[in-house]
N, C-alpha and C. Protein backbone atom coordinates (compact mmCIF):
# COMPACT_ATOMS: atom_id res chain seq x y z
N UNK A 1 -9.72 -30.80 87.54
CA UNK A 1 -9.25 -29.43 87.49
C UNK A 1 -8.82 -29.09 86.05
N UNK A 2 -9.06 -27.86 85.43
CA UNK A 2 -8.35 -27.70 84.18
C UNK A 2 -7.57 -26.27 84.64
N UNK A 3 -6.54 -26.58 83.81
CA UNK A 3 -5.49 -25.37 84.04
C UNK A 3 -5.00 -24.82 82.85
N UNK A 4 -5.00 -23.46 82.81
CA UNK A 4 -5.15 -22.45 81.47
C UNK A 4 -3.77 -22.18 81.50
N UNK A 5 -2.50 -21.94 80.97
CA UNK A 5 -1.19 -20.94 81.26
C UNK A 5 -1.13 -19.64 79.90
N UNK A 6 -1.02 -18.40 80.47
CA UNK A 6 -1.25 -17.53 79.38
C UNK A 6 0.57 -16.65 79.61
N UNK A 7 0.90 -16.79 78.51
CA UNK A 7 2.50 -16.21 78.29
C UNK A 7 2.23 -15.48 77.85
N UNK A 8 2.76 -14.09 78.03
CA UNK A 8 3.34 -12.51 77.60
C UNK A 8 4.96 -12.40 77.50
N UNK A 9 5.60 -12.57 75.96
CA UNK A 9 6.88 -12.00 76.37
C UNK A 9 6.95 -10.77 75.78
N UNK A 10 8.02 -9.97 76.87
CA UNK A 10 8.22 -8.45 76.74
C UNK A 10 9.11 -8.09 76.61
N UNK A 11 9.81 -7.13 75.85
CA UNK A 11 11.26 -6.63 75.55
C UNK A 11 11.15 -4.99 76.63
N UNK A 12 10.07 -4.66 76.96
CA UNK A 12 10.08 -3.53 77.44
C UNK A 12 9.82 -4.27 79.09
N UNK A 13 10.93 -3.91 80.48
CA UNK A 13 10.86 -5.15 81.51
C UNK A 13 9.97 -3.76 82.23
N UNK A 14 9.74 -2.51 81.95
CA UNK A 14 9.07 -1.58 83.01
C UNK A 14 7.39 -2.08 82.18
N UNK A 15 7.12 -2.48 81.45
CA UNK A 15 6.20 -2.76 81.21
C UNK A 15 5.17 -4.28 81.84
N UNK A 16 6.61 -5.04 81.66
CA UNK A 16 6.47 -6.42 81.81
C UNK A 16 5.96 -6.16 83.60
N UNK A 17 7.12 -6.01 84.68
CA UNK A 17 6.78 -5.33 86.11
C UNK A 17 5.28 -5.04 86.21
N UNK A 18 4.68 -3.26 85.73
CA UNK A 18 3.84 -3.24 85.56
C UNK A 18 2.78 -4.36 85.13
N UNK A 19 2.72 -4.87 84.24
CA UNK A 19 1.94 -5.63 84.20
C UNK A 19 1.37 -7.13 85.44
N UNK A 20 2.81 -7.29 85.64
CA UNK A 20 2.66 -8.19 86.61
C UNK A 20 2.22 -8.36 87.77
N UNK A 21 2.54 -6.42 88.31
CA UNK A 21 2.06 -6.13 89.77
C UNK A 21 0.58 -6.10 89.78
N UNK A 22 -0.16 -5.46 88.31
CA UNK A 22 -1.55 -5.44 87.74
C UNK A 22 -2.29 -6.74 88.69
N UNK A 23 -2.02 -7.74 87.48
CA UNK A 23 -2.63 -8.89 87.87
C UNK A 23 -2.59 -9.61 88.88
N UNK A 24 -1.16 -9.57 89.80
CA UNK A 24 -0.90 -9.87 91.02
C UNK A 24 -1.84 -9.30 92.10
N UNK A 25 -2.04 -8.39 91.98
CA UNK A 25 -3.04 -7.23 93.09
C UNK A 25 -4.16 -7.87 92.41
N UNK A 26 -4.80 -7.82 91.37
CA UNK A 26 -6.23 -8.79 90.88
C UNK A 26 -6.39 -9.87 91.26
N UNK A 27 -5.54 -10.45 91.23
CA UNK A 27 -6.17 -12.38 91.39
C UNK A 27 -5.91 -12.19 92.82
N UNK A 28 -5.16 -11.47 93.63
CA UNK A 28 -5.17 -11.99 94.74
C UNK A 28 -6.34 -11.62 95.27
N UNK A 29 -7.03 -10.42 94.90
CA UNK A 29 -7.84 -9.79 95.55
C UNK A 29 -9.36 -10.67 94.82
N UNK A 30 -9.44 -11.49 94.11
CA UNK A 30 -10.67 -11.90 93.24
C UNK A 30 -10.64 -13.36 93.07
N UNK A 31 -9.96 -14.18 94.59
CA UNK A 31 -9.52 -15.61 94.59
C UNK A 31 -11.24 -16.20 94.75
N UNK A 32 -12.16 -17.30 93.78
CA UNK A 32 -13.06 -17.64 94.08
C UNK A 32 -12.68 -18.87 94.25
N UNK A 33 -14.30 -19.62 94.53
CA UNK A 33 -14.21 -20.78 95.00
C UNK A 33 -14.15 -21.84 93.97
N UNK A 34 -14.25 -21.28 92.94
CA UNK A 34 -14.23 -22.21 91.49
C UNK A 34 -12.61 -22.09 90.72
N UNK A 35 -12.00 -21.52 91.57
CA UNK A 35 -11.08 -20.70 90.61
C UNK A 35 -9.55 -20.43 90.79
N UNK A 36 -8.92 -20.24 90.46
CA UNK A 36 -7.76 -19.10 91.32
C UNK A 36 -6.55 -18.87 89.56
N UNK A 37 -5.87 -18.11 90.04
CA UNK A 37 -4.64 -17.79 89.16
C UNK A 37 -3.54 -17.21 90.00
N UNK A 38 -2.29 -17.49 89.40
CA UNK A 38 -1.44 -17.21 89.82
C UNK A 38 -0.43 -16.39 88.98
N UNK A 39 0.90 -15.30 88.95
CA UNK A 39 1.38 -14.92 88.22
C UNK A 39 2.61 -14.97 88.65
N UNK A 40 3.93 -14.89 87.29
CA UNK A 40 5.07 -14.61 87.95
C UNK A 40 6.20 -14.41 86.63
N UNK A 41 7.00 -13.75 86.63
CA UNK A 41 7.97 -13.48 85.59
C UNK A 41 9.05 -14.71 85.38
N UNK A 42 9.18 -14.91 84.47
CA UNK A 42 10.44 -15.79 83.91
C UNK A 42 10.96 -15.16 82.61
N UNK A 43 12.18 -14.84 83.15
CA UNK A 43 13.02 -14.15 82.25
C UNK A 43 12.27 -12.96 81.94
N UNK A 44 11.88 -13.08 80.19
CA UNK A 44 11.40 -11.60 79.98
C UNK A 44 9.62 -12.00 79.97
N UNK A 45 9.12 -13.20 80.23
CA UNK A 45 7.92 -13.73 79.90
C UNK A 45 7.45 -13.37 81.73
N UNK A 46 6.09 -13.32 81.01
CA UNK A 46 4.91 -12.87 82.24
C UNK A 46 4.08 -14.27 81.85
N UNK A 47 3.81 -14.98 83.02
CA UNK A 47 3.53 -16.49 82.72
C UNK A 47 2.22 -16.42 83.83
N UNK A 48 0.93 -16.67 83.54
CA UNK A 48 -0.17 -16.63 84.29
C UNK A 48 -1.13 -18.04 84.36
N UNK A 49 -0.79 -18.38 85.62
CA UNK A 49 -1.87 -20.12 85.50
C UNK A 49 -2.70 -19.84 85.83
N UNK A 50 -4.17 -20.58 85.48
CA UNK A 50 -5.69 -20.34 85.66
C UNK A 50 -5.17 -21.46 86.10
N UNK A 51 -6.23 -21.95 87.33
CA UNK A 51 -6.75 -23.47 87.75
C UNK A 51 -8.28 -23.35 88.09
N UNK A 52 -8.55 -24.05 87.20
CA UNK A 52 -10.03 -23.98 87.62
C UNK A 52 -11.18 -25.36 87.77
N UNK A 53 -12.13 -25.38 88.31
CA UNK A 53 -12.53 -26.38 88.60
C UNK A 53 -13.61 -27.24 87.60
N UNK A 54 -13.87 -25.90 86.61
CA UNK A 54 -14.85 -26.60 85.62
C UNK A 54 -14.39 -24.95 84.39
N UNK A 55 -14.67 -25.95 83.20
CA UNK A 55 -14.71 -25.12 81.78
C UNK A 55 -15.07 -23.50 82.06
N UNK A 56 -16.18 -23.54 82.83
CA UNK A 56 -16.76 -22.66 82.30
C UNK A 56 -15.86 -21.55 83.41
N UNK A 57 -15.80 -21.91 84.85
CA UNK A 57 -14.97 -20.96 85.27
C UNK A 57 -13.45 -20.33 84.97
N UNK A 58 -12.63 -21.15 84.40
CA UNK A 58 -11.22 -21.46 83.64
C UNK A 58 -11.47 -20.38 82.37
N UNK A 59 -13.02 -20.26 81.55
CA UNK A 59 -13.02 -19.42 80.91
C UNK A 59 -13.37 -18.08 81.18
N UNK A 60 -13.91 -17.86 82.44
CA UNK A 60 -14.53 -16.59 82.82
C UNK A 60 -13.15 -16.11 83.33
N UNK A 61 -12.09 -16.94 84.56
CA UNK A 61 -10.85 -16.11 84.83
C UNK A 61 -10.30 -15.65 83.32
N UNK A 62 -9.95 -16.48 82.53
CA UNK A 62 -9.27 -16.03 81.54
C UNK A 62 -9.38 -14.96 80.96
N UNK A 63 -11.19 -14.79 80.43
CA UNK A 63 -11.63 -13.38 79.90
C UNK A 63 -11.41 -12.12 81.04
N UNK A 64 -11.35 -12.43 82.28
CA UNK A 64 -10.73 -11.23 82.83
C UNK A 64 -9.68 -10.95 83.19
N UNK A 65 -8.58 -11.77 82.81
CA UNK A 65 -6.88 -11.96 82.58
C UNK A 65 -6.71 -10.89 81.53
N UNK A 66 -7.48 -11.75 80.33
CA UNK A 66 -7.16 -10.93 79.07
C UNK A 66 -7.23 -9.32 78.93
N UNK A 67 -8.83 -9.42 79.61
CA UNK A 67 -9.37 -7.96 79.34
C UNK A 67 -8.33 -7.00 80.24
N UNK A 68 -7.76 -7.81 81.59
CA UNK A 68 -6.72 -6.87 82.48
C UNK A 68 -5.77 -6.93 81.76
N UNK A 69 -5.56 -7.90 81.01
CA UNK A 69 -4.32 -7.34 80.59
C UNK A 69 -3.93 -6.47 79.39
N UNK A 70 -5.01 -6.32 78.33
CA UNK A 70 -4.98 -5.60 77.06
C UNK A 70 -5.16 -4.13 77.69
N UNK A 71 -6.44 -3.97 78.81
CA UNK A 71 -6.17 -2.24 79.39
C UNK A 71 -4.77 -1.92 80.26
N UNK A 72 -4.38 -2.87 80.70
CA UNK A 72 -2.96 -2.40 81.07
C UNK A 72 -2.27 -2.04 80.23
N UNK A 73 -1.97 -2.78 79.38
CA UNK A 73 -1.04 -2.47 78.12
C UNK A 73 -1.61 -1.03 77.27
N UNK A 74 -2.86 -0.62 77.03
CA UNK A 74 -3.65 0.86 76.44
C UNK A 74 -3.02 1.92 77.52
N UNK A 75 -3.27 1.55 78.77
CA UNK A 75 -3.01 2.36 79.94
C UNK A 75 -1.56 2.60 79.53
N UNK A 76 -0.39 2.00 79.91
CA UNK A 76 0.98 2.11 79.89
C UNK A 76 1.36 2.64 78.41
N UNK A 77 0.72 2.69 77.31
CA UNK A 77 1.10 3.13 76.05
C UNK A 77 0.66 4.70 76.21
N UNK A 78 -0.83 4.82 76.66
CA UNK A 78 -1.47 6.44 76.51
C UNK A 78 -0.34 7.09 77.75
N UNK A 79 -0.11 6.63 78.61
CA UNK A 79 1.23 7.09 79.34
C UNK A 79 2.51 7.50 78.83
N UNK A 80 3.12 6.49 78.37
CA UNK A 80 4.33 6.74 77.33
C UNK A 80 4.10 7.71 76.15
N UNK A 81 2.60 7.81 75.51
CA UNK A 81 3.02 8.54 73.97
C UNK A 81 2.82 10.15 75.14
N UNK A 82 1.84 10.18 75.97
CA UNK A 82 2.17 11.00 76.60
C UNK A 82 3.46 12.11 77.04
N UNK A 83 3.90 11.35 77.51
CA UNK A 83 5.39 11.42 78.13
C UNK A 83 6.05 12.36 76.94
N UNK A 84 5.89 11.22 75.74
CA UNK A 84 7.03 11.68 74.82
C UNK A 84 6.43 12.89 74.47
N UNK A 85 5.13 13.44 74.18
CA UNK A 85 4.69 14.61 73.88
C UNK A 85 4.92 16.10 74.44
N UNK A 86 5.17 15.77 75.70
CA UNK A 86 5.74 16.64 76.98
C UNK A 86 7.03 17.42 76.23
């Protein structure tokens, strides 16, 4: 098995939440047979384990960890500058 752990720490915790519920609703919903991840907050860190059964799947969860997690973070910013524009 190889196992990936990807840390996010956040000073903003409505962000951190958000983010967490993101990926939580993803991996649960996208559990394969090569694969799985798990998520969960510690302290102000968003802490995400890949377990995977071979390289290549460990790298495919990851690239769609990442990619969920960089549009979450675009999403929650075009929201906020939003907001403040109001």
């Amino acid at each position: 098995m190889n196992t990936i752990t990807i840390e996010v720490e956040l000073d903003d915790l409505e962000l951190l939440d958000t983010l967490y519920q993101t990926i939580d609703v993803e991996m649960t919903a996208t559990k394969t047979e090569r694969g799985e991840a798990s998520v969960k907050i510690i302290d102000q860190t968003l802490q995400v384990t890949i377990i995977a059964q071979d390289y290549v799947a460990a790298r495919a969860l990851t690239n769609s960890i990442m990619r969920l997690l960089q549009t979450s973070v675009d999403v929650a910013e075009s929201i906020t500058i939003r907001k403040s524009e109001d």
